[in-house]
Protein backbone atom coordinates (compact mmCIF):
# COMPACT_ATOMS: atom_id res chain seq x y z
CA UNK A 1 -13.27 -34.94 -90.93
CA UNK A 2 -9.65 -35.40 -92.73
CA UNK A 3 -7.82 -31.43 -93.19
CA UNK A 4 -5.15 -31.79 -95.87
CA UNK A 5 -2.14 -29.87 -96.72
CA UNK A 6 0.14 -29.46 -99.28
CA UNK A 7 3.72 -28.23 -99.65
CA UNK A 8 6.75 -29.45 -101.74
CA UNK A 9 5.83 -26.66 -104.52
CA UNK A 10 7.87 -23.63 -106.45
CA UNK A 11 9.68 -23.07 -109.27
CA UNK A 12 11.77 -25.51 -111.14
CA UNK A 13 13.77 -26.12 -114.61
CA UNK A 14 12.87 -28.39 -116.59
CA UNK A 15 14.73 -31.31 -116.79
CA UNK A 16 14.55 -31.02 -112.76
CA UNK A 17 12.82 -32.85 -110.30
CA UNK A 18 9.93 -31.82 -107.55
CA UNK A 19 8.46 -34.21 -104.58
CA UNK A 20 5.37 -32.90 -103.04
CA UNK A 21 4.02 -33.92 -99.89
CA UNK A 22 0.36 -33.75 -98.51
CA UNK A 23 0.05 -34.36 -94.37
CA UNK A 24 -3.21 -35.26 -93.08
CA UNK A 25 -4.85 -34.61 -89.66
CA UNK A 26 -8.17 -36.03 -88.45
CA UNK A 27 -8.64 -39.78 -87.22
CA UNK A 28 -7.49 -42.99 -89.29
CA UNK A 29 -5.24 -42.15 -92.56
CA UNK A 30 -4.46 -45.63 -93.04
CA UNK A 31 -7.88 -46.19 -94.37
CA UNK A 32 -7.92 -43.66 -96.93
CA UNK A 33 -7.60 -43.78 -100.54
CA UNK A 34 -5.69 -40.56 -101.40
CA UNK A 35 -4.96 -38.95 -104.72
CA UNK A 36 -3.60 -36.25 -106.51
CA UNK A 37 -4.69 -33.79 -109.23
CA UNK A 38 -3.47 -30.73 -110.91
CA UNK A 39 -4.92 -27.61 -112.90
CA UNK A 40 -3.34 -25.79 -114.75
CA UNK A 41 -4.44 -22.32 -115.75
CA UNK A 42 -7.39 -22.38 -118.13
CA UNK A 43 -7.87 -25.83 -117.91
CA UNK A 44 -10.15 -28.32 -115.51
CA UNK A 45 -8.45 -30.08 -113.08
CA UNK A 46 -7.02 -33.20 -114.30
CA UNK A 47 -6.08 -36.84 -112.33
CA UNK A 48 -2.62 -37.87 -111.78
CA UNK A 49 -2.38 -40.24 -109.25
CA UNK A 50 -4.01 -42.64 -106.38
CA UNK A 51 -2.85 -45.10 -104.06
CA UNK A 52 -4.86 -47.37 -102.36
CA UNK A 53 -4.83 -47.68 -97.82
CA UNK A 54 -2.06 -49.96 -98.17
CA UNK A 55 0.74 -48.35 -100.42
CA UNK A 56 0.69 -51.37 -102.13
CA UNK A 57 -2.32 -50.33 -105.06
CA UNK A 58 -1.23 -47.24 -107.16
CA UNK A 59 -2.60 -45.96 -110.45
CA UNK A 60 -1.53 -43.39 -112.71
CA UNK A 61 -2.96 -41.08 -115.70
CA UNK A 62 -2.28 -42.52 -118.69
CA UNK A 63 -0.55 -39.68 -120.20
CA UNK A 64 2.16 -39.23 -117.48
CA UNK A 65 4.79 -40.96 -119.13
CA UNK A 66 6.18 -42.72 -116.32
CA UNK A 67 7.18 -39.92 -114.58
CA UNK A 68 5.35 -39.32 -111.61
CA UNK A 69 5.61 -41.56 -108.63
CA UNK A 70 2.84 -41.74 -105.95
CA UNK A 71 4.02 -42.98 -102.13
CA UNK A 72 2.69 -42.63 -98.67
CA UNK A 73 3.90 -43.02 -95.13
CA UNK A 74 1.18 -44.39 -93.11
CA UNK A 75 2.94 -44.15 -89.99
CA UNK A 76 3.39 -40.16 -90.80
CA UNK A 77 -0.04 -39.25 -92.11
CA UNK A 78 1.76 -38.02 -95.15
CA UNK A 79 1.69 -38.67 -99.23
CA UNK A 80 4.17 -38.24 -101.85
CA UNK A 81 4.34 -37.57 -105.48
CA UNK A 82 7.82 -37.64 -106.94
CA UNK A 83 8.11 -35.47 -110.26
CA UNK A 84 10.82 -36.24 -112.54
CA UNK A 85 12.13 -34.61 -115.85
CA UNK A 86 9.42 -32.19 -115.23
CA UNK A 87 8.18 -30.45 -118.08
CA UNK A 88 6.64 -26.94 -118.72
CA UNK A 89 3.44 -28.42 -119.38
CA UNK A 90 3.64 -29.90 -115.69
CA UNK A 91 2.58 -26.13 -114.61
CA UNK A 92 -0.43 -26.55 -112.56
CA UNK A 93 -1.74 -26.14 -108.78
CA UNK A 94 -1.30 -29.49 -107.57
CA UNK A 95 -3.84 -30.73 -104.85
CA UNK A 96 -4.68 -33.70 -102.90
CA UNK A 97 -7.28 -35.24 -102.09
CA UNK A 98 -8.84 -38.04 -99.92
CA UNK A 99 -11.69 -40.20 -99.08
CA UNK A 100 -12.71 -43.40 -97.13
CA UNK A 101 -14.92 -45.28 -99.36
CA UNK A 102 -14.25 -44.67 -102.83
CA UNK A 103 -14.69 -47.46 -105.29
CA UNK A 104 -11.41 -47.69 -106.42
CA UNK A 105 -12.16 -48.43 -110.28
CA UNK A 106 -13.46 -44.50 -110.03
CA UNK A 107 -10.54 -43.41 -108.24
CA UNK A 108 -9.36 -41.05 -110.93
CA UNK A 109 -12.48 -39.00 -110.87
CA UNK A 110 -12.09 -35.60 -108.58
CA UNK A 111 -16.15 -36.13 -107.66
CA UNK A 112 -14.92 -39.70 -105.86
CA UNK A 113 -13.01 -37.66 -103.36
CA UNK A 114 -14.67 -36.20 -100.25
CA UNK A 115 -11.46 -34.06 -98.72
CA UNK A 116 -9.14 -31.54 -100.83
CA UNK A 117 -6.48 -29.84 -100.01
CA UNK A 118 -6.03 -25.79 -101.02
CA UNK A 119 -2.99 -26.89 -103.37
CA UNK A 120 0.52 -26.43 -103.98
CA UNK A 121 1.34 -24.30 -106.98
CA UNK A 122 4.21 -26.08 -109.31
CA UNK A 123 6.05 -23.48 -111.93
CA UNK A 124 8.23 -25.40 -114.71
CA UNK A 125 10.41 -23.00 -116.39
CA UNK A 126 12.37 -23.75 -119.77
């Protein structure tokens, strides 16, 4: 069992930037696949990011713009997503999620992912 948790969120300008972090606890994080998703209100929850065991693998939503950067820290159970020139659009809970044997082509679908976390909320104000 993997328990996830998010922080990192609040309210910021736009123009600003954000980093949000998601630690893990349960037995081997350096063999998940993590990602991260957001939903914003009256809307389904959307991909943004995954990165592969390594660090090494990312992949991004198409319609990010470049803007969003997805790390981890292996040897600190923990995951980053770097948020730049955020937007008021960018308004969503954030969450992360996790799982050990994804198939990586399907890693931006939220049913691929067998751990969540309860989400950070992220409020862009212009």
């Amino acid at each position: 069992q993997v328990q996830l948790q998010e922080s990192g969120g609040g309210l910021v300008q736009a123009g600003g930037s954000l980093r949000l972090s998601c630690v893990a606890s349960g037995r081997s994080f350096s063999s998940l696949t993590m990602g991260w998703f957001r939903q914003a209100p009256g809307k389904e929850r959307e991909f943004v990011a995954a990165i592969k065991w390594s660090g090494r693998v990312t992949q991004y939503a198409d319609t990010l713009e470049g803007r969003f950067t997805i790390s981890r820290d292996n040897a600190k159970n923990t995951m980053f997503l770097q948020i730049n020139s955020v937007k008021p659009e960018d308004t969503a809970v954030y969450y992360c999620a996790a799982d050990y044997s994804m198939n990586w082509v399907r890693a931006s679908r939220a049913s691929e992912y067998a751990f969540w976390g309860q989400g950070t909320q992220v409020t862009v104000s212009s």
